[in-house]
PDB file of N, CA and C in Angstrom:
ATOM      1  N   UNK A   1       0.863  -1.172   0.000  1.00  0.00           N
ATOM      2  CA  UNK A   1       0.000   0.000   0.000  1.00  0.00           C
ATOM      3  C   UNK A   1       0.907   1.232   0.000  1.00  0.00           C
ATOM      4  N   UNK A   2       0.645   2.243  -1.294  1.00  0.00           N
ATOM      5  CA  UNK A   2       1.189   3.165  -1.056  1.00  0.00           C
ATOM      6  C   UNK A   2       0.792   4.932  -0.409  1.00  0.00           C
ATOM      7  N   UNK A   3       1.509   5.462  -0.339  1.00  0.00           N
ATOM      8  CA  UNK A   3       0.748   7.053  -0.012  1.00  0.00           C
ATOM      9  C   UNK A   3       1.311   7.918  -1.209  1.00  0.00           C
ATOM     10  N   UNK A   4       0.843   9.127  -1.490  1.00  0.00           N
ATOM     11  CA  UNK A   4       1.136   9.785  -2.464  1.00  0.00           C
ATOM     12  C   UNK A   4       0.442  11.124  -1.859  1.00  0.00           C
ATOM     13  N   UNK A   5       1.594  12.413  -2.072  1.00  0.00           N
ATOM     14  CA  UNK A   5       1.375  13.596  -1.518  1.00  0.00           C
ATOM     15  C   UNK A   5       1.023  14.034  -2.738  1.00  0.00           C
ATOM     16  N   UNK A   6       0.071  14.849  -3.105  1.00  0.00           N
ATOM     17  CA  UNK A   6      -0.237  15.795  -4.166  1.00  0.00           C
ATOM     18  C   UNK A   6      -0.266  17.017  -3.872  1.00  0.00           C
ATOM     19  N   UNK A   7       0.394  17.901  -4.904  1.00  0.00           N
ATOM     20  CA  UNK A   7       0.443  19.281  -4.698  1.00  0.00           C
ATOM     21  C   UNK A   7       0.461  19.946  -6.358  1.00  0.00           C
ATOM     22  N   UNK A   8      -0.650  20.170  -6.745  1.00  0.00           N
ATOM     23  CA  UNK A   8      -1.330  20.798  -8.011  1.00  0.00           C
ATOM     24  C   UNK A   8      -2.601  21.511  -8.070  1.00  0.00           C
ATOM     25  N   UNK A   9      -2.192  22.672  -8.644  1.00  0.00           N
ATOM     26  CA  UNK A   9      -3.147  23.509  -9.137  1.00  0.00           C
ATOM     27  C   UNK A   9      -3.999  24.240  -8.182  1.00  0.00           C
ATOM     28  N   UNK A  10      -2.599  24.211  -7.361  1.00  0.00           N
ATOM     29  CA  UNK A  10      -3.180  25.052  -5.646  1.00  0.00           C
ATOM     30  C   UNK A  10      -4.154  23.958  -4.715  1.00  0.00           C
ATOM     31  N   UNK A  11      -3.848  22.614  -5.202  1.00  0.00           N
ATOM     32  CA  UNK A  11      -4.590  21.894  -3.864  1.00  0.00           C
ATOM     33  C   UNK A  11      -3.400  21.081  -3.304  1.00  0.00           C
ATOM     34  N   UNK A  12      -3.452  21.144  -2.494  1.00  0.00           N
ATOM     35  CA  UNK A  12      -2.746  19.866  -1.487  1.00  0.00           C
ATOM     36  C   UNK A  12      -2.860  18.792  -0.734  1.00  0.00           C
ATOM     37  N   UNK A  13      -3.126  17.437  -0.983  1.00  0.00           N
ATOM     38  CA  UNK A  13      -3.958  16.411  -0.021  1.00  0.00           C
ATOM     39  C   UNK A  13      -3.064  15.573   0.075  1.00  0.00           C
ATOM     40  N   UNK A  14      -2.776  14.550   0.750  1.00  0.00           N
ATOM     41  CA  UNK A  14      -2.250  12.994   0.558  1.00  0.00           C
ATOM     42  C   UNK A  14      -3.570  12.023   0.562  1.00  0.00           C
ATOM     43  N   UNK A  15      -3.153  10.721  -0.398  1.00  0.00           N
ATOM     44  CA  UNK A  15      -4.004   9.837  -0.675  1.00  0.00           C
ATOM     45  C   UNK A  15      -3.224   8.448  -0.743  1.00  0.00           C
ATOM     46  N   UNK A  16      -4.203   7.206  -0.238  1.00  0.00           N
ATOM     47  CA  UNK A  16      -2.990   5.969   0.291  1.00  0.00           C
ATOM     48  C   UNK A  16      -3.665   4.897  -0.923  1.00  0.00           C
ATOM     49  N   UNK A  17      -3.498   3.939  -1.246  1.00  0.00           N
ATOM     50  CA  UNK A  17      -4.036   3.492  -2.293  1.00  0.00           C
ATOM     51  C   UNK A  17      -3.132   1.942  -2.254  1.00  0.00           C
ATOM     52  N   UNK A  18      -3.487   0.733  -2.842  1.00  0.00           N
ATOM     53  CA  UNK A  18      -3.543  -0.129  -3.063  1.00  0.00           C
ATOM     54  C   UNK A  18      -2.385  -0.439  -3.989  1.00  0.00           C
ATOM     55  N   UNK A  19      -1.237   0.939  -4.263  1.00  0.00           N
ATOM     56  CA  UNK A  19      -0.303   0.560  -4.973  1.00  0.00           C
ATOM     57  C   UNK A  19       0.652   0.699  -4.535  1.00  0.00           C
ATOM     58  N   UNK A  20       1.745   0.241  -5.296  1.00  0.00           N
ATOM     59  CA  UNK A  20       3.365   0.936  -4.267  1.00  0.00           C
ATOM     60  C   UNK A  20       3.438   2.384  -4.675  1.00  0.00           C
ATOM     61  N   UNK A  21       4.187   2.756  -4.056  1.00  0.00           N
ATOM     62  CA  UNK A  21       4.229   4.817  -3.938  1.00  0.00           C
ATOM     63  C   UNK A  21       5.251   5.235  -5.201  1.00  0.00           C
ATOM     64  N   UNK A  22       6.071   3.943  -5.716  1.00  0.00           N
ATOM     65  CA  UNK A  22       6.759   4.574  -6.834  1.00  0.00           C
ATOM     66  C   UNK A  22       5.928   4.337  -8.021  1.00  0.00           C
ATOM     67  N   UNK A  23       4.848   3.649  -8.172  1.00  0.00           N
ATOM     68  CA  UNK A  23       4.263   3.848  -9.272  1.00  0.00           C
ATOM     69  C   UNK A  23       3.010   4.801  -9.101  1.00  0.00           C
ATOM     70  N   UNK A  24       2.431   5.474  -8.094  1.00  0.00           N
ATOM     71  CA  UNK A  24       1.217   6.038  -7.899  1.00  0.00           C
ATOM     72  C   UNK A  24       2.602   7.637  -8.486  1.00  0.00           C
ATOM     73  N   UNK A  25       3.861   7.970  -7.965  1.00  0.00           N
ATOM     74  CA  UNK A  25       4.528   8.919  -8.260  1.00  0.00           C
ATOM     75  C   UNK A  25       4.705   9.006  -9.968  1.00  0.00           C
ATOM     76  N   UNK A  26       4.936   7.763 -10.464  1.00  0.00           N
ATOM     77  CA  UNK A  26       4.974   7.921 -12.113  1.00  0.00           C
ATOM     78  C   UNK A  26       3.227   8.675 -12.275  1.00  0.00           C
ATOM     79  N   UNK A  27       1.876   8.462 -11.990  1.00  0.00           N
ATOM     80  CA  UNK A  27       1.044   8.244 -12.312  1.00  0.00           C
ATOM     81  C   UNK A  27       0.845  10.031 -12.532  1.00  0.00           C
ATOM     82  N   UNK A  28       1.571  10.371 -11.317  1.00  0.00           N
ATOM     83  CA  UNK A  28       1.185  12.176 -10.740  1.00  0.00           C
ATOM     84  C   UNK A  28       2.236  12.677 -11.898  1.00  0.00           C
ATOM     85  N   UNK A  29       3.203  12.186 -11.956  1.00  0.00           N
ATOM     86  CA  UNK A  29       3.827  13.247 -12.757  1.00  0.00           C
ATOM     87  C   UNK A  29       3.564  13.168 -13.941  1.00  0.00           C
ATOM     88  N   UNK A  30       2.975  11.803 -14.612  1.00  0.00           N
ATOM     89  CA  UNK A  30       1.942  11.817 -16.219  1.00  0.00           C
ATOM     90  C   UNK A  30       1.379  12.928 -15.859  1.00  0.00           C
ATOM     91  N   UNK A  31       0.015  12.762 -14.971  1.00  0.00           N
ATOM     92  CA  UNK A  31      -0.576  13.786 -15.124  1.00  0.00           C
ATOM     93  C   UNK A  31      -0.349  15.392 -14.806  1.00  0.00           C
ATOM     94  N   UNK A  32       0.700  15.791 -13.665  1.00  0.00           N
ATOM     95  CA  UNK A  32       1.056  17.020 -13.583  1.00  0.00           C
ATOM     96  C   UNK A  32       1.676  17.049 -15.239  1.00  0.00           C
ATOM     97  N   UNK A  33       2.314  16.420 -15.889  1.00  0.00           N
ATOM     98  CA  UNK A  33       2.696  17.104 -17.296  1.00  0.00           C
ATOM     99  C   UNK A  33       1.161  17.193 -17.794  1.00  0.00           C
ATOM    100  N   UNK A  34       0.343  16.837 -17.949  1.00  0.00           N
ATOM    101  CA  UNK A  34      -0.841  16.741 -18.823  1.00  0.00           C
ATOM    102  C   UNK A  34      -1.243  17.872 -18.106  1.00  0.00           C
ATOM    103  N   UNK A  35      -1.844  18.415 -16.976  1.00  0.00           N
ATOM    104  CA  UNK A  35      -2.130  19.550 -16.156  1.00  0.00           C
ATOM    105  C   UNK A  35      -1.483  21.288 -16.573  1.00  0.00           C
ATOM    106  N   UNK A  36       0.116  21.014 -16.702  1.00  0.00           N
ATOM    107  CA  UNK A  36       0.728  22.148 -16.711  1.00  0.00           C
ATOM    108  C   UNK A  36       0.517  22.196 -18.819  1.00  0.00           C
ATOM    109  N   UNK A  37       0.113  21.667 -19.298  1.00  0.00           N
ATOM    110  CA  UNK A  37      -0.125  21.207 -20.760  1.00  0.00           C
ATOM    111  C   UNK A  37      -1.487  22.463 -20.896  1.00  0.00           C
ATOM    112  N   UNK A  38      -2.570  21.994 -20.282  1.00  0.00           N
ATOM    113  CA  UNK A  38      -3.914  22.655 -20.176  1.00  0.00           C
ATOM    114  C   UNK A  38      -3.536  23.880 -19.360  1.00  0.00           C
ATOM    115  N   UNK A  39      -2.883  24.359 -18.830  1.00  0.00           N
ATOM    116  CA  UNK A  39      -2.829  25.357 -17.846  1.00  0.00           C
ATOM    117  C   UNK A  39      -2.174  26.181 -18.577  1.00  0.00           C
ATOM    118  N   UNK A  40      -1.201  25.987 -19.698  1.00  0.00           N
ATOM    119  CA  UNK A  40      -0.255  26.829 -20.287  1.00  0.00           C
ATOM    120  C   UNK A  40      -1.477  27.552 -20.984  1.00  0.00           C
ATOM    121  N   UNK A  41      -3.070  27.036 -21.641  1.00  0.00           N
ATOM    122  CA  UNK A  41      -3.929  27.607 -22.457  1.00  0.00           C
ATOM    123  C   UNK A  41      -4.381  28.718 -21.726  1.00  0.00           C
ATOM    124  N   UNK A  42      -4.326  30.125 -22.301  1.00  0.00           N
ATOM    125  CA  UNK A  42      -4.578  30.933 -22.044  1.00  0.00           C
ATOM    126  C   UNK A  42      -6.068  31.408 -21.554  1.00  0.00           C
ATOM    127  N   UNK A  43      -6.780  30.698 -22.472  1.00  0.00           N
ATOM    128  CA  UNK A  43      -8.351  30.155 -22.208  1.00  0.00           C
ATOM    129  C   UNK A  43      -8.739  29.970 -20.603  1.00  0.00           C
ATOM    130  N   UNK A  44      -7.952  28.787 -20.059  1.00  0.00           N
ATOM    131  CA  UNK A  44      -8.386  28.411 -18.922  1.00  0.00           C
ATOM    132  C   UNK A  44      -7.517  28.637 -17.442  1.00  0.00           C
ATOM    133  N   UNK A  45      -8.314  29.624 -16.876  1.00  0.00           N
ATOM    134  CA  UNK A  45      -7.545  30.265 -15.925  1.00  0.00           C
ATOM    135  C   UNK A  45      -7.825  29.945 -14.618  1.00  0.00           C
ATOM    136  N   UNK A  46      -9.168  28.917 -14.131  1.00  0.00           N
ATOM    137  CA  UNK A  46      -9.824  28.100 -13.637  1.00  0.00           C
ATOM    138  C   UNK A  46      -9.150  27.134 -13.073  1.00  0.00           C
ATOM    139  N   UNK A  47      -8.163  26.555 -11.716  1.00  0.00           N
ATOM    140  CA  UNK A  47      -7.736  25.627 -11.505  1.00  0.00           C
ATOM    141  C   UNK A  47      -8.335  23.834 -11.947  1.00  0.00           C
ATOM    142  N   UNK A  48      -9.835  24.346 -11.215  1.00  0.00           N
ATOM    143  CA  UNK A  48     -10.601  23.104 -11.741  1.00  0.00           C
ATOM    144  C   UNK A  48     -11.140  22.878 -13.079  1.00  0.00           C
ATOM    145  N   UNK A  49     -10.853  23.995 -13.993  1.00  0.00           N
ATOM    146  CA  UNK A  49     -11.640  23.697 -15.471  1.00  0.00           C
ATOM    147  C   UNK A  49     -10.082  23.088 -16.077  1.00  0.00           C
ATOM    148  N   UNK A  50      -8.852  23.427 -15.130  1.00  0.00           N
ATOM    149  CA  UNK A  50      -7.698  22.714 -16.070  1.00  0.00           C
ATOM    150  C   UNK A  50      -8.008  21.369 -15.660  1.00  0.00           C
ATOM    151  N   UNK A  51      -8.092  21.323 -14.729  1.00  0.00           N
ATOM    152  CA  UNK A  51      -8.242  19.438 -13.679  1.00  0.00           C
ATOM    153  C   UNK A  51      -9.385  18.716 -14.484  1.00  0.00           C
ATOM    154  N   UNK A  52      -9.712  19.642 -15.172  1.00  0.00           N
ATOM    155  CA  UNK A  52     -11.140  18.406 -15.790  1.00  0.00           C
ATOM    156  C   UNK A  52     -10.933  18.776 -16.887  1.00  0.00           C
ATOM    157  N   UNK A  53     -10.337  19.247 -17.795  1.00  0.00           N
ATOM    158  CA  UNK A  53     -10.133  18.958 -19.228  1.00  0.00           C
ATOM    159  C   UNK A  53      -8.573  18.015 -18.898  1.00  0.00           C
ATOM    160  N   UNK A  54      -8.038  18.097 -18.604  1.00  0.00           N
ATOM    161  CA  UNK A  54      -6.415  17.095 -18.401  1.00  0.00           C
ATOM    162  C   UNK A  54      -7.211  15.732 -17.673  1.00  0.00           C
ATOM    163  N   UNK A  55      -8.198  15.829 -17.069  1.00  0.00           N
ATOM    164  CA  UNK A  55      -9.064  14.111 -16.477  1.00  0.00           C
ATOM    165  C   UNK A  55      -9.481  13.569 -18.162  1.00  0.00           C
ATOM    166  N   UNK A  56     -10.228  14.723 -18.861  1.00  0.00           N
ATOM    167  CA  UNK A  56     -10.971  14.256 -20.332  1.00  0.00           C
ATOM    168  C   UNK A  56     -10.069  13.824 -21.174  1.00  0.00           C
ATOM    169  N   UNK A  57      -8.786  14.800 -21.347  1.00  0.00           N
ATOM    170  CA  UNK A  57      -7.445  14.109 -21.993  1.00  0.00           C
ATOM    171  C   UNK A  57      -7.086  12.513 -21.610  1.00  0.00           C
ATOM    172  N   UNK A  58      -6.543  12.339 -20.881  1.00  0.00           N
ATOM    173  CA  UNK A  58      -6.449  11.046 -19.768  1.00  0.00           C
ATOM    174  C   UNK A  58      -7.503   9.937 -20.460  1.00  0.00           C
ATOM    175  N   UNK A  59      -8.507  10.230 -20.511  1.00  0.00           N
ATOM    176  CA  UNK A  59      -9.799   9.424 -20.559  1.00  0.00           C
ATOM    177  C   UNK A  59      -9.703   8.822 -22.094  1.00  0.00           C
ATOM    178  N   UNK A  60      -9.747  10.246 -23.016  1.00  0.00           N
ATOM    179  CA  UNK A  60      -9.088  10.033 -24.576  1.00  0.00           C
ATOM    180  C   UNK A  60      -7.809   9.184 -24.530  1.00  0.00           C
ATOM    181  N   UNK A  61      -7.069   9.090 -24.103  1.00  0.00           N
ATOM    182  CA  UNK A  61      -6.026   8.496 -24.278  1.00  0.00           C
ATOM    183  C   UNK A  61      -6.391   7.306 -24.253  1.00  0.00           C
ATOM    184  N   UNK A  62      -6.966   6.515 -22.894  1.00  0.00           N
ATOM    185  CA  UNK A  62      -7.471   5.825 -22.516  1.00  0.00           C
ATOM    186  C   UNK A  62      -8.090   4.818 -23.400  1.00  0.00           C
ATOM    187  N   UNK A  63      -9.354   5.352 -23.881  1.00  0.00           N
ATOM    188  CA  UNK A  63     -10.125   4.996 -24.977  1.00  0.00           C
ATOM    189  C   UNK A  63      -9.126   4.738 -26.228  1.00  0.00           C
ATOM    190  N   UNK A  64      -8.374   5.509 -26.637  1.00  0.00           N
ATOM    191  CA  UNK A  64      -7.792   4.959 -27.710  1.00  0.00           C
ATOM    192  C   UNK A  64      -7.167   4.168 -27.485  1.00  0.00           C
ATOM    193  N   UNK A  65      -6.491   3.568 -25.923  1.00  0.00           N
ATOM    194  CA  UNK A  65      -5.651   2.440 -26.490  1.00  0.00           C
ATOM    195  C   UNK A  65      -6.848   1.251 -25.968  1.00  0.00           C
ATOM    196  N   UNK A  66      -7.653   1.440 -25.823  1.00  0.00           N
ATOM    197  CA  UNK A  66      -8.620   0.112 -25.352  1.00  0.00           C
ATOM    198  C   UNK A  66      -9.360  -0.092 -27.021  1.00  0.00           C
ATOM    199  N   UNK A  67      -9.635   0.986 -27.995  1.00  0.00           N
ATOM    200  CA  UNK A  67     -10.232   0.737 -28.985  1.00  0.00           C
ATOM    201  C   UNK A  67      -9.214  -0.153 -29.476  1.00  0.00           C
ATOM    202  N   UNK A  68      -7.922   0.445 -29.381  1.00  0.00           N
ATOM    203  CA  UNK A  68      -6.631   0.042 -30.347  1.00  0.00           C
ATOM    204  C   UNK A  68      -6.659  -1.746 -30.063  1.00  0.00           C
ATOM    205  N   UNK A  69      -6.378  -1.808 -29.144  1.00  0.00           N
ATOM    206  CA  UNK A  69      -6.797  -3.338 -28.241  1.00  0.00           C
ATOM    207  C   UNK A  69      -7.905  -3.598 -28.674  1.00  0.00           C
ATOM    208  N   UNK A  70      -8.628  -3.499 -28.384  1.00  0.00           N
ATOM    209  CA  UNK A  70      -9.895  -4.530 -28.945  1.00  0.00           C
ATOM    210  C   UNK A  70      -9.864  -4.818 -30.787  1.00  0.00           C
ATOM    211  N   UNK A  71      -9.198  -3.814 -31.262  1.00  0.00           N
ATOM    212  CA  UNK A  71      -9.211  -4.129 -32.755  1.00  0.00           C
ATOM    213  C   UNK A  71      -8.375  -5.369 -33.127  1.00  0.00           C
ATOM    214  N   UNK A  72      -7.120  -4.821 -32.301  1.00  0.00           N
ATOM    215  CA  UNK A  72      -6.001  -5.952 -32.309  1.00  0.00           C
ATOM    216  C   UNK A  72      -6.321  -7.516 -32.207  1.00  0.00           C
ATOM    217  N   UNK A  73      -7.672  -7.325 -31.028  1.00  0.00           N
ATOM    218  CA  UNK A  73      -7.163  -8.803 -30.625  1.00  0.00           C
ATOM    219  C   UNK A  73      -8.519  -9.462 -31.841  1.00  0.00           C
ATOM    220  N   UNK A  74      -9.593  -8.098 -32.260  1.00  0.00           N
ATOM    221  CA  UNK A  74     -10.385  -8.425 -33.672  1.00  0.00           C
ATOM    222  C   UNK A  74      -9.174  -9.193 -34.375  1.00  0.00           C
ATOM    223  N   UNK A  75      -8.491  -8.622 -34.645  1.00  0.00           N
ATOM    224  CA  UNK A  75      -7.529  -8.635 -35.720  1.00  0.00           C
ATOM    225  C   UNK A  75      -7.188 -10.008 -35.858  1.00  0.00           C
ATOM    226  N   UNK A  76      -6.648 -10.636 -34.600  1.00  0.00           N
ATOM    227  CA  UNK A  76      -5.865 -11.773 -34.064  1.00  0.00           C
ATOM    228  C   UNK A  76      -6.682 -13.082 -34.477  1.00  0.00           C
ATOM    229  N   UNK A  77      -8.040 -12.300 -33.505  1.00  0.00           N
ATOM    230  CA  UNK A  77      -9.071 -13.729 -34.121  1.00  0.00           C
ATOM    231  C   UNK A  77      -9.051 -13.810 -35.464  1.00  0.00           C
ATOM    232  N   UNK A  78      -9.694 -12.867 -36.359  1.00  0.00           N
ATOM    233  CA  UNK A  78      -9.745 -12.882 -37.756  1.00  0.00           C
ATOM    234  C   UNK A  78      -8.626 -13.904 -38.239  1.00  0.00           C
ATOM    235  N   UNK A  79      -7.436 -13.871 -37.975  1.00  0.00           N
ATOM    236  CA  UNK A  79      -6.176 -14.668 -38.452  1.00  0.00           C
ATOM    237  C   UNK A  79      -6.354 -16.112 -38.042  1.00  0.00           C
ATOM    238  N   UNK A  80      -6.430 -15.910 -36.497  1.00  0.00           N
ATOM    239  CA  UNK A  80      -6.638 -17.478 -35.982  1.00  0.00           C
ATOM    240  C   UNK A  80      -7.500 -18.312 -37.042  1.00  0.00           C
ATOM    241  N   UNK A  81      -8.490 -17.666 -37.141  1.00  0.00           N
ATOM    242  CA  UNK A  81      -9.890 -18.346 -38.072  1.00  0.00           C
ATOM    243  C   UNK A  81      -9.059 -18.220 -39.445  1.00  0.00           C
ATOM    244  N   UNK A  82      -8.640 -17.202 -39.809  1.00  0.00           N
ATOM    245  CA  UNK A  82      -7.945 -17.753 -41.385  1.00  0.00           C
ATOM    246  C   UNK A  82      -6.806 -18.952 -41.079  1.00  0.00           C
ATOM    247  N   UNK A  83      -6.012 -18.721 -40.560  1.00  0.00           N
ATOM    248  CA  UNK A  83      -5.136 -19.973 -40.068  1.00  0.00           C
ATOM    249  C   UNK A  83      -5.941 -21.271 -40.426  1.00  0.00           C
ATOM    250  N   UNK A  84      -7.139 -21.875 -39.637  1.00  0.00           N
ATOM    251  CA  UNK A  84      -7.933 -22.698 -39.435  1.00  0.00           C
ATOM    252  C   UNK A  84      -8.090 -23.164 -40.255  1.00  0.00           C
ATOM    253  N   UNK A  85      -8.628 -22.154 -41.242  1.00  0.00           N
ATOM    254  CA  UNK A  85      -9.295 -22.765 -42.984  1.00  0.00           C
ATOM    255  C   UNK A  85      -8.608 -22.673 -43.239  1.00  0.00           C
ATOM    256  N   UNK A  86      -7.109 -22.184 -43.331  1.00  0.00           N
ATOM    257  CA  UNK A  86      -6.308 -22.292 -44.256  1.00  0.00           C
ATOM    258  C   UNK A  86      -5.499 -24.083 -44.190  1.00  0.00           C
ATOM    259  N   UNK A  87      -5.260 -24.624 -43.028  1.00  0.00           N
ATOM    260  CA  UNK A  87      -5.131 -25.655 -42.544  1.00  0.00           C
ATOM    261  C   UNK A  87      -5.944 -26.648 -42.535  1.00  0.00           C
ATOM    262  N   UNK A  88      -7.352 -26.659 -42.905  1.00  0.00           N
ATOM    263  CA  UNK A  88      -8.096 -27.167 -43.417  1.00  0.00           C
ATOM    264  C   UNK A  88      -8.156 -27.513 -44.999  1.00  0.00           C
ATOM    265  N   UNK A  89      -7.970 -26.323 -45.594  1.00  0.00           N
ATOM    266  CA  UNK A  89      -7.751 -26.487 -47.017  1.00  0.00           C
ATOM    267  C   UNK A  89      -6.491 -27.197 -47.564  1.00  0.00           C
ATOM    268  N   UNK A  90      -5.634 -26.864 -46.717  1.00  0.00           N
ATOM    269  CA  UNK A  90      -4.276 -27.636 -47.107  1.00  0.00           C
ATOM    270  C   UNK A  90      -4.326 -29.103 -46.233  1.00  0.00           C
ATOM    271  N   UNK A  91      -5.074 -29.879 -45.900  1.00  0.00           N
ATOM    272  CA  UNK A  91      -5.354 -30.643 -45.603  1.00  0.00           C
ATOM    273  C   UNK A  91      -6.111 -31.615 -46.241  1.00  0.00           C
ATOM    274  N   UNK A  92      -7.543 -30.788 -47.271  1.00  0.00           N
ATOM    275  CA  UNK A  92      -8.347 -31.075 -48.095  1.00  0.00           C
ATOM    276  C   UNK A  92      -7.220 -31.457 -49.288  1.00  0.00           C
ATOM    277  N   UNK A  93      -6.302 -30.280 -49.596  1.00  0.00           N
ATOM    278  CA  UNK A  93      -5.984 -30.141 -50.529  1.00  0.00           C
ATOM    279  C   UNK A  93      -4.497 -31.640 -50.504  1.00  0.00           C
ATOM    280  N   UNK A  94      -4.147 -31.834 -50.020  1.00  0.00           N
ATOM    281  CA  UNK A  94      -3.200 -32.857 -49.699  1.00  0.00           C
ATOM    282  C   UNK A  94      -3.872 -34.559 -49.795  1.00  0.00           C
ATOM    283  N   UNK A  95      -5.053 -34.413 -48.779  1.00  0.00           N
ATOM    284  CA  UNK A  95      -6.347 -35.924 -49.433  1.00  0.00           C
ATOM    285  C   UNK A  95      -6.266 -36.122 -50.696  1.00  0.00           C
ATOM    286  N   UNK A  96      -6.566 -34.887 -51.624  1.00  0.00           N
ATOM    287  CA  UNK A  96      -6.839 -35.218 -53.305  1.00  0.00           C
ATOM    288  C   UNK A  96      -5.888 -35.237 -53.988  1.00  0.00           C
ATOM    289  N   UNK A  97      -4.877 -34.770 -53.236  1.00  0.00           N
ATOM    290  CA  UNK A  97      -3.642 -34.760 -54.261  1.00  0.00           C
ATOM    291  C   UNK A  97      -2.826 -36.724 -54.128  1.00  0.00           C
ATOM    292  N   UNK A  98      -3.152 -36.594 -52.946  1.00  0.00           N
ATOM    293  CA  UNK A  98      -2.671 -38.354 -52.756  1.00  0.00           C
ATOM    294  C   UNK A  98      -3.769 -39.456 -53.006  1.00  0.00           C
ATOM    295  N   UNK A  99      -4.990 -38.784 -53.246  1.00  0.00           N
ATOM    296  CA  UNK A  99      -5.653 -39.775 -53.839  1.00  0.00           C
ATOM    297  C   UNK A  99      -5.622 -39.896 -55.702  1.00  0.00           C
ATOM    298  N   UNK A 100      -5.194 -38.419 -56.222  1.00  0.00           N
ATOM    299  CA  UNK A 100      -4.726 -38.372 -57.502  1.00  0.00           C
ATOM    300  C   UNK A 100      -3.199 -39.444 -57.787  1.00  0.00           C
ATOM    301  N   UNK A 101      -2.800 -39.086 -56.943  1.00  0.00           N
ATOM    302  CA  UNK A 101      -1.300 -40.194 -56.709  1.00  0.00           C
ATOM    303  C   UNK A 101      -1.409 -41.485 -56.652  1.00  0.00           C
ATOM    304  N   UNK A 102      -2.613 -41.863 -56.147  1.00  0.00           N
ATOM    305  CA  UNK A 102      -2.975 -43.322 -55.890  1.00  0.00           C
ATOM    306  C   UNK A 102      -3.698 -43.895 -57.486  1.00  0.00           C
ATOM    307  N   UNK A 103      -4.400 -42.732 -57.451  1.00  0.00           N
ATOM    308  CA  UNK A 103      -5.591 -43.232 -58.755  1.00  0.00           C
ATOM    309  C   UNK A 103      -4.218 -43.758 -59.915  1.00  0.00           C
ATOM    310  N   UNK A 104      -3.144 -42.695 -60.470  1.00  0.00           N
ATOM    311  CA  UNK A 104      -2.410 -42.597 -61.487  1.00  0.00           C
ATOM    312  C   UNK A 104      -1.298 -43.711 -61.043  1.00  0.00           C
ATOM    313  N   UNK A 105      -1.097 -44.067 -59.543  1.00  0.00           N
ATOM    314  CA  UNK A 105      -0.318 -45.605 -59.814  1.00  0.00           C
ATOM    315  C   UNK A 105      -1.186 -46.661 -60.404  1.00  0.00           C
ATOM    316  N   UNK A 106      -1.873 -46.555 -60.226  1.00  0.00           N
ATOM    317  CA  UNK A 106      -3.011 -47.439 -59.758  1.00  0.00           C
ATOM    318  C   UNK A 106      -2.857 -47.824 -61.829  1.00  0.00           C
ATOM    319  N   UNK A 107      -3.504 -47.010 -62.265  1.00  0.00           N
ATOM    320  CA  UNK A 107      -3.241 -47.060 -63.768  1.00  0.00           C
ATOM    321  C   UNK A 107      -2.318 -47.441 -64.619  1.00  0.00           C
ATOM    322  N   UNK A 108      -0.840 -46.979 -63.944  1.00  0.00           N
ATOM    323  CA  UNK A 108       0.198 -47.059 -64.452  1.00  0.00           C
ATOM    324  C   UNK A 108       0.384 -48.758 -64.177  1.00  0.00           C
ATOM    325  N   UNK A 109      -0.360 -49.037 -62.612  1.00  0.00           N
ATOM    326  CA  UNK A 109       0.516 -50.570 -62.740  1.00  0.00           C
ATOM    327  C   UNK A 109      -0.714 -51.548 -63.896  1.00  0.00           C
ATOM    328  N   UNK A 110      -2.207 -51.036 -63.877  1.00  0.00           N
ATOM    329  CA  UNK A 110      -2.830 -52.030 -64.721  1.00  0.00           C
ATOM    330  C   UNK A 110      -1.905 -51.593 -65.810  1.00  0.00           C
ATOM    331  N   UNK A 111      -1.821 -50.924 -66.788  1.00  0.00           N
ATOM    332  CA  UNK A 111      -1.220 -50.965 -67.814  1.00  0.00           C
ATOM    333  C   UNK A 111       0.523 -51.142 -67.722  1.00  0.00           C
ATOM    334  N   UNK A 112       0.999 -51.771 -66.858  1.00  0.00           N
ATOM    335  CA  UNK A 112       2.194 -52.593 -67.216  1.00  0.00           C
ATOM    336  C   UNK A 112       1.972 -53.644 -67.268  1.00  0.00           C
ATOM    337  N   UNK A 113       0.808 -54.192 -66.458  1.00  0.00           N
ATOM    338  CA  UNK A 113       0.210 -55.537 -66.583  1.00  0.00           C
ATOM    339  C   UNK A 113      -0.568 -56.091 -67.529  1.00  0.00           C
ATOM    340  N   UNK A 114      -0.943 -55.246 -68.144  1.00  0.00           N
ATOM    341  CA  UNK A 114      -1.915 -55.665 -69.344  1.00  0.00           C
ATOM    342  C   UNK A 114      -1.053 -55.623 -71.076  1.00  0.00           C
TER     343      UNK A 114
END
């Protein structure tokens, strides 16, 4: 269990959390860069209107790599299943070719015999 002191955008709290404290520290300083990002906009002069467009950023990010992921693992299946038939077909395709092999001995020996 870790603790993590925060000090942004004029608030100050500590918060203890379920992680170790060196990764809850990577987590603050993602977002203090994403924070001082929105804060540089001249637009928003609002401590909390920066804290909630840099949460919406975060969120976008978010979403894109979960879309990105879910396409991927679309992706993955799609292959698995081509794999399948494709291993199927070359399977099909290997039966007829050795039963063509069989048929044409098969011929070759009546007609040495005949």
């Amino acid at each position: 269990m870790g603790k993590l002191h925060i000090d942004l955008l004029g608030t100050s709290f500590t918060v203890q959390a379920n992680e170790d404290s060196e990764y809850l520290e990577k987590l603050l300083d993602y977002y203090t860069r994403i924070t001082q990002e929105v804060s540089g906009l001249k637009a928003l002069t609002n401590p909390l209107q920066a804290s909630i467009l840099a949460g919406i950023m975060v969120c976008d990010e978010l979403y894109k790599l979960m879309d990105k992921n879910e396409r991927a693992e679309k992706t993955n299946g799609i292959r698995e299943d081509l794999n399948i038939t494709q291993a199927q077909e070359q399977a099909e395709a290997e039966k007829r070719t050795l039963g063509m092999i069989n048929k044409i001995n098969s011929v070759l020996e009546n007609s040495q015999q005949g």
